[in-house]
C-alpha atoms as a PDB file:
ATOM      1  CA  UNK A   1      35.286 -67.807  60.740  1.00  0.00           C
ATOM      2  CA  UNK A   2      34.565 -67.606  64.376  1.00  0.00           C
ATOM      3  CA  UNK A   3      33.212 -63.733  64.347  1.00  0.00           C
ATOM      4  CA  UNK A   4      31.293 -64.991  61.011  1.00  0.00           C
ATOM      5  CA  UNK A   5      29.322 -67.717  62.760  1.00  0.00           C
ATOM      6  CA  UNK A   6      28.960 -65.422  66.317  1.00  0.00           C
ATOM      7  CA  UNK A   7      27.843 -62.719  64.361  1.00  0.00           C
ATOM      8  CA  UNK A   8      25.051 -65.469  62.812  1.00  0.00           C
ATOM      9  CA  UNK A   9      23.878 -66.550  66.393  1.00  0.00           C
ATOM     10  CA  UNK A  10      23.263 -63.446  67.168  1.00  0.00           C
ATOM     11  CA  UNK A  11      21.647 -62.350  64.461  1.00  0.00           C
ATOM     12  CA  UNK A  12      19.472 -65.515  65.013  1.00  0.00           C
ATOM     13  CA  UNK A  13      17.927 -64.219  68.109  1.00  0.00           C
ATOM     14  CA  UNK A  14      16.328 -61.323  66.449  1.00  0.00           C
ATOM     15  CA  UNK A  15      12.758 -61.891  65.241  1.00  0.00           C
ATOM     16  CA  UNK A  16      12.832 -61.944  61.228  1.00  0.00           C
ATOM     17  CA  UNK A  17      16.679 -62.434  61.131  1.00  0.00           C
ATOM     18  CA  UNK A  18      17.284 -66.131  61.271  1.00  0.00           C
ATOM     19  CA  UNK A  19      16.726 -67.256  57.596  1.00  0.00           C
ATOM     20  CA  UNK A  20      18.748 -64.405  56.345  1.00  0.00           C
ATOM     21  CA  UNK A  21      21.552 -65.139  58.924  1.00  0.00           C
ATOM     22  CA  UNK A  22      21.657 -68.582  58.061  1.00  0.00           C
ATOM     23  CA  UNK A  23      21.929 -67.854  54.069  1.00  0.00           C
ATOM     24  CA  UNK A  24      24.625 -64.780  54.570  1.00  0.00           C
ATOM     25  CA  UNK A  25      26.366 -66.611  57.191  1.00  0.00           C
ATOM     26  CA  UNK A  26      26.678 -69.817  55.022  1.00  0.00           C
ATOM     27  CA  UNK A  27      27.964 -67.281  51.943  1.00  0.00           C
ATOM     28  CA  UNK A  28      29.890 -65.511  54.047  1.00  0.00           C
ATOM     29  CA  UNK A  29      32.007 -68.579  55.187  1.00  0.00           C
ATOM     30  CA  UNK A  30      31.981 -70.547  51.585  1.00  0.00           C
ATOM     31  CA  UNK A  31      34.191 -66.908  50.654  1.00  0.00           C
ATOM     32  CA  UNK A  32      37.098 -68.300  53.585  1.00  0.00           C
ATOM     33  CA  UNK A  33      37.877 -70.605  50.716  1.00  0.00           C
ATOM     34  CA  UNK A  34      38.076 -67.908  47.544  1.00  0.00           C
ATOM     35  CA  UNK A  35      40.827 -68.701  45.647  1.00  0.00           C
ATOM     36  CA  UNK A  36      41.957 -71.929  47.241  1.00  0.00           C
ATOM     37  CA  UNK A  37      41.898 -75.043  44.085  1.00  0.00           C
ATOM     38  CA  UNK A  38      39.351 -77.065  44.810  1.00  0.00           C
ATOM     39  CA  UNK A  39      41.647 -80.353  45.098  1.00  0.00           C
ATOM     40  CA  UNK A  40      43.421 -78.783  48.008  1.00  0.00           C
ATOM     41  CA  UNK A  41      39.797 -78.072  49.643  1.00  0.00           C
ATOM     42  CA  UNK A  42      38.845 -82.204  48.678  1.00  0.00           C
ATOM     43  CA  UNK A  43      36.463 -81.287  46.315  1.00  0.00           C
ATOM     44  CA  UNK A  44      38.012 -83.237  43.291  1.00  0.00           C
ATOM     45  CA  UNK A  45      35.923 -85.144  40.788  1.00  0.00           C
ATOM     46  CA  UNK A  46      37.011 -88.702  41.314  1.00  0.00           C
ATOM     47  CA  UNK A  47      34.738 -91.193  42.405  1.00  0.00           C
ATOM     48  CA  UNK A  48      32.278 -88.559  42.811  1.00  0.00           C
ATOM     49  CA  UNK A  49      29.540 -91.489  43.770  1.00  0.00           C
ATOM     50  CA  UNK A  50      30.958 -93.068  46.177  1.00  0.00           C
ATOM     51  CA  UNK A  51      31.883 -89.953  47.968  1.00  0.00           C
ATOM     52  CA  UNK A  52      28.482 -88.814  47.864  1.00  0.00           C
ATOM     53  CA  UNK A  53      27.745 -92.497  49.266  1.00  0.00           C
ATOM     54  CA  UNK A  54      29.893 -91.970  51.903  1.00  0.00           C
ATOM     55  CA  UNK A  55      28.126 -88.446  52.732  1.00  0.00           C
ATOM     56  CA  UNK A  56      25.461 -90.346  53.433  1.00  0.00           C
ATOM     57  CA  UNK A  57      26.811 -92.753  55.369  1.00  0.00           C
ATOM     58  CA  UNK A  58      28.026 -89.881  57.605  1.00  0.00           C
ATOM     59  CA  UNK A  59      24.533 -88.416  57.971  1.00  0.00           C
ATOM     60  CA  UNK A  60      23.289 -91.631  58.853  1.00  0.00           C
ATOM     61  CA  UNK A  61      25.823 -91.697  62.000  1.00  0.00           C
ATOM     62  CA  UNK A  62      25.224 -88.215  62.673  1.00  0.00           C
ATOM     63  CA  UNK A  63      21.536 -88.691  62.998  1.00  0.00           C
ATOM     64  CA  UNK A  64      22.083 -91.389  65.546  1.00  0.00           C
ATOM     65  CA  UNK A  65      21.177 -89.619  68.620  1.00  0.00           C
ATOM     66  CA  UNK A  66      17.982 -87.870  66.952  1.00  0.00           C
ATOM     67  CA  UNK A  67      16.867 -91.547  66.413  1.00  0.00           C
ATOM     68  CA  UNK A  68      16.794 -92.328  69.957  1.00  0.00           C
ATOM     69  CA  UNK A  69      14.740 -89.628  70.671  1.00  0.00           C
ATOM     70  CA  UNK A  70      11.117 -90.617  71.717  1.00  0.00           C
ATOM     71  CA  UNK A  71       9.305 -87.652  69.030  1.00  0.00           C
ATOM     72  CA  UNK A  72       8.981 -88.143  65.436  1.00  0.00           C
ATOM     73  CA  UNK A  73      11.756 -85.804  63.342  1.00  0.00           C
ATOM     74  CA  UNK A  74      10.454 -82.592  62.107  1.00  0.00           C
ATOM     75  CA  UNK A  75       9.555 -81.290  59.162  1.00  0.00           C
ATOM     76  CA  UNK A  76      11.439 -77.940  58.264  1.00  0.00           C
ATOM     77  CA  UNK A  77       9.786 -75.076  56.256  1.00  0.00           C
ATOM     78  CA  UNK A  78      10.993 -75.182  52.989  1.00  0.00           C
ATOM     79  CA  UNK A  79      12.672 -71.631  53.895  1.00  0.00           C
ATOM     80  CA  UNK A  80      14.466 -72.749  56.472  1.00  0.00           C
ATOM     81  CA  UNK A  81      15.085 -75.922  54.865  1.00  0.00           C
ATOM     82  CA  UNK A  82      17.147 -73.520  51.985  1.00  0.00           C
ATOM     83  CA  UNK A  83      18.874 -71.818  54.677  1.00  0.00           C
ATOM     84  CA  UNK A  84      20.033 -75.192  56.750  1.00  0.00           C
ATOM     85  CA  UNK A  85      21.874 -76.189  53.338  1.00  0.00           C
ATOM     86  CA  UNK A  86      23.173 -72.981  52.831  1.00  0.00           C
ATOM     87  CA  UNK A  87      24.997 -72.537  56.377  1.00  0.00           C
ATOM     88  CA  UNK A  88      25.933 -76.466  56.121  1.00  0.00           C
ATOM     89  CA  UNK A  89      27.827 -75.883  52.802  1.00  0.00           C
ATOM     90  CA  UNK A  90      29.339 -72.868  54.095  1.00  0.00           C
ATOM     91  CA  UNK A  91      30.405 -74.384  57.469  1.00  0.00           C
ATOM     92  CA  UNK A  92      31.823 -77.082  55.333  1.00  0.00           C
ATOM     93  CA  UNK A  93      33.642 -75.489  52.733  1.00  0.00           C
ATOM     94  CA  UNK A  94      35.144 -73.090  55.331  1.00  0.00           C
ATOM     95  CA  UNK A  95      36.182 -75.693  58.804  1.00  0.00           C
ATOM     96  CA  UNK A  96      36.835 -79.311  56.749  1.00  0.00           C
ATOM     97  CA  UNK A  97      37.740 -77.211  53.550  1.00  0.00           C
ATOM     98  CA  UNK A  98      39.781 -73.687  53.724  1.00  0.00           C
ATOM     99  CA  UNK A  99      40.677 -74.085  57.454  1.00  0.00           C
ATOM    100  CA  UNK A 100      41.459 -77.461  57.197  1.00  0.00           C
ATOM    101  CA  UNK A 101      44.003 -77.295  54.285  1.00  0.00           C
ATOM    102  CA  UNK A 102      45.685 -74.410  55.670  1.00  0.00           C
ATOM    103  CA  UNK A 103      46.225 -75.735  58.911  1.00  0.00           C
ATOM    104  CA  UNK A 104      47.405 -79.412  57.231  1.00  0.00           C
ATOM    105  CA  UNK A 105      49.890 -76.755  55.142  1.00  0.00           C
ATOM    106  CA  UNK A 106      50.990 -75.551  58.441  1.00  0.00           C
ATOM    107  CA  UNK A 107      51.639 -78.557  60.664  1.00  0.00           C
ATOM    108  CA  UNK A 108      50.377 -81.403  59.226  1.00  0.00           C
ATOM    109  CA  UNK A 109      47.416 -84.184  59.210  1.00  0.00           C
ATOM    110  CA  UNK A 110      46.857 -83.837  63.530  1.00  0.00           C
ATOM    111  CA  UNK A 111      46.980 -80.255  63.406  1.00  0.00           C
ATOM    112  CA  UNK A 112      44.395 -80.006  60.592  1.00  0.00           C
ATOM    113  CA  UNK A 113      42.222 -82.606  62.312  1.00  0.00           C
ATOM    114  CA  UNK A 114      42.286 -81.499  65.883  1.00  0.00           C
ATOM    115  CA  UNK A 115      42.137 -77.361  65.073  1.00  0.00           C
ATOM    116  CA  UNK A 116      39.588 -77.463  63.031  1.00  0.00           C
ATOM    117  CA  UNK A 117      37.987 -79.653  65.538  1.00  0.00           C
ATOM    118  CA  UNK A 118      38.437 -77.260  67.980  1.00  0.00           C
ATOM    119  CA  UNK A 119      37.327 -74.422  65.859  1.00  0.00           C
ATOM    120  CA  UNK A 120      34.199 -75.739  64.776  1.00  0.00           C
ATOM    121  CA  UNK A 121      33.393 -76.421  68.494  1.00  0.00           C
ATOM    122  CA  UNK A 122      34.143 -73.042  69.638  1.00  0.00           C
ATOM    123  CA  UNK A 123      31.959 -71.225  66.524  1.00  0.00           C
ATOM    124  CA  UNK A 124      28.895 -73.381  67.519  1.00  0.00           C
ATOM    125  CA  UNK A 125      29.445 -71.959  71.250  1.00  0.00           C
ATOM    126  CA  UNK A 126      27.006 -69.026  70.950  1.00  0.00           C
ATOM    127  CA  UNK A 127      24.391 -71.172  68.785  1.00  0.00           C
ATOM    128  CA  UNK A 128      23.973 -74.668  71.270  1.00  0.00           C
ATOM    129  CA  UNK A 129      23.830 -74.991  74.979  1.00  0.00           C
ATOM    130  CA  UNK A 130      26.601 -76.259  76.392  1.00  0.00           C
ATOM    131  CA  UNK A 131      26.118 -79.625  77.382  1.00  0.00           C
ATOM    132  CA  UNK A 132      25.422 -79.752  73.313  1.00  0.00           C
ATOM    133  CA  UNK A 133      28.925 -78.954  72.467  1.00  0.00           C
ATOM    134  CA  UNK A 134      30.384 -82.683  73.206  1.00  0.00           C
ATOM    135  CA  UNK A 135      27.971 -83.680  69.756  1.00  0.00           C
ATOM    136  CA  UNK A 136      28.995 -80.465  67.924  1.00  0.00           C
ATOM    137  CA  UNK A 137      32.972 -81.591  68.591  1.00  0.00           C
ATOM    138  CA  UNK A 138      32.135 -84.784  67.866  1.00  0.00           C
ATOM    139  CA  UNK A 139      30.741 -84.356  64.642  1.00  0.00           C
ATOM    140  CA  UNK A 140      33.391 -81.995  63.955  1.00  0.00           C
ATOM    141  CA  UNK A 141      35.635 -84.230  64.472  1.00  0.00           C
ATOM    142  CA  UNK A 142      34.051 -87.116  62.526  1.00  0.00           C
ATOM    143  CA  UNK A 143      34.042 -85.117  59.775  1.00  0.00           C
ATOM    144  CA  UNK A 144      37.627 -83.886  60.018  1.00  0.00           C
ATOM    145  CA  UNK A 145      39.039 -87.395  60.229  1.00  0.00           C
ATOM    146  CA  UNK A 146      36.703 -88.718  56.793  1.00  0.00           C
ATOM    147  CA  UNK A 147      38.314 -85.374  55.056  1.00  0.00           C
ATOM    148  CA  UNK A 148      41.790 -86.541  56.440  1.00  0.00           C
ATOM    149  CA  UNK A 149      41.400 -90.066  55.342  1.00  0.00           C
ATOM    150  CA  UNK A 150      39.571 -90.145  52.250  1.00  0.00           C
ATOM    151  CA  UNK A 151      41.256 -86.382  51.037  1.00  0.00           C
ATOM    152  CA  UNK A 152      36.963 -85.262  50.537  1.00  0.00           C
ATOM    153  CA  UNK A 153      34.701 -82.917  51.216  1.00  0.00           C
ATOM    154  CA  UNK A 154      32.110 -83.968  49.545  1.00  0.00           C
ATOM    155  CA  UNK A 155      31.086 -86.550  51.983  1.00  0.00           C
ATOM    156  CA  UNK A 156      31.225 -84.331  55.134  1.00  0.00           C
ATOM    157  CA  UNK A 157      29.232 -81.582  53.128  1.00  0.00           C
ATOM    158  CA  UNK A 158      26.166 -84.059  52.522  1.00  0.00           C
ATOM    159  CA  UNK A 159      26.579 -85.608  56.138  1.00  0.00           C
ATOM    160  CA  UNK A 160      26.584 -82.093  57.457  1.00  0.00           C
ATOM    161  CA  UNK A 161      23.479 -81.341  55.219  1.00  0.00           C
ATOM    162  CA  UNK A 162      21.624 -84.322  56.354  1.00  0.00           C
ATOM    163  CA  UNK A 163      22.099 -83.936  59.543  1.00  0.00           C
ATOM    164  CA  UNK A 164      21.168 -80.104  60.052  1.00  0.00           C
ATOM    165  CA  UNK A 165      17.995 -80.956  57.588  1.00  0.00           C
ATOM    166  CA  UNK A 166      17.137 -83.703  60.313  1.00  0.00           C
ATOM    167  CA  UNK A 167      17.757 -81.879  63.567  1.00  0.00           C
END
């Protein structure tokens, strides 16, 4: 997962590349989950609506420092707009969803939570500037603990959309 989403940042830097980075990197990293059931990555059917609910709930706290900023949000081209969702499934399906259940196989609910915490932080290393990386594990590890608590992905994977829409 790491060399996936290093391999995306710096593909990102190259003039042309970064829509097709974001797309192949967010396929790339949905494929970490291949063969897992989907229950054991928290994407069950039940309650579907209120888990999307809660998604959005999650964006809404996850936008909270863009809303302090002074400038209005921006709008993203509808390309990169496709590509955002992409790499925020992907990121998803592979940290909260694939890594997450294999490390809660391993060592249980803290181990789950806090590596794939951890993880998360150190694939966004190449791709934010440093003083950034306090949000990035923070969000990571908001996310982590609604997949822990409620057992869903759902609701991190619209958060995570939101948010990377909005920022």
């Amino acid at each position: 997962m790491l060399a996936v989403e290093w391999t995306r940042a710096v593909a990102m830097r190259q003039p042309g590349l970064a829509i097709p980075g974001l797309v192949l990197g967010g396929a790339a990293l949905a494929l970490a989950a291949w063969r897992i059931p989907p229950a054991k990555l928290g994407l069950g059917t039940t309650r579907f609506g209120l888990r999307v609910l809660g998604g959005l709930a999650l964006g809404a706290v996850l936008l909270l420092p863009a809303a302090v900023r002074s400038s209005a949000v921006p709008l993203l081209p509808a390309g990169l707009a496709v590509a955002a969702v992409a790499v925020s499934i992907g990121e998803e399906v592979a940290f909260r969803g694939a890594l997450y259940a294999a490390l809660e196989d391993a060592g249980g609910a803290p181990l789950a939570i806090i590596g794939s915490t951890v993880m998360w932080t150190l694939a966004h290393a190449l791709s934010h500037p440093l003083p950034f990386l306090g949000a990035v594990a923070a969000a990571g590890l908001l996310l982590a603990l609604w997949r822990w608590a409620c057992n869903d992905l759902i609701g991190p994977i619209v958060g995570h959309v939101i948010a990377d829409l909005a920022l």
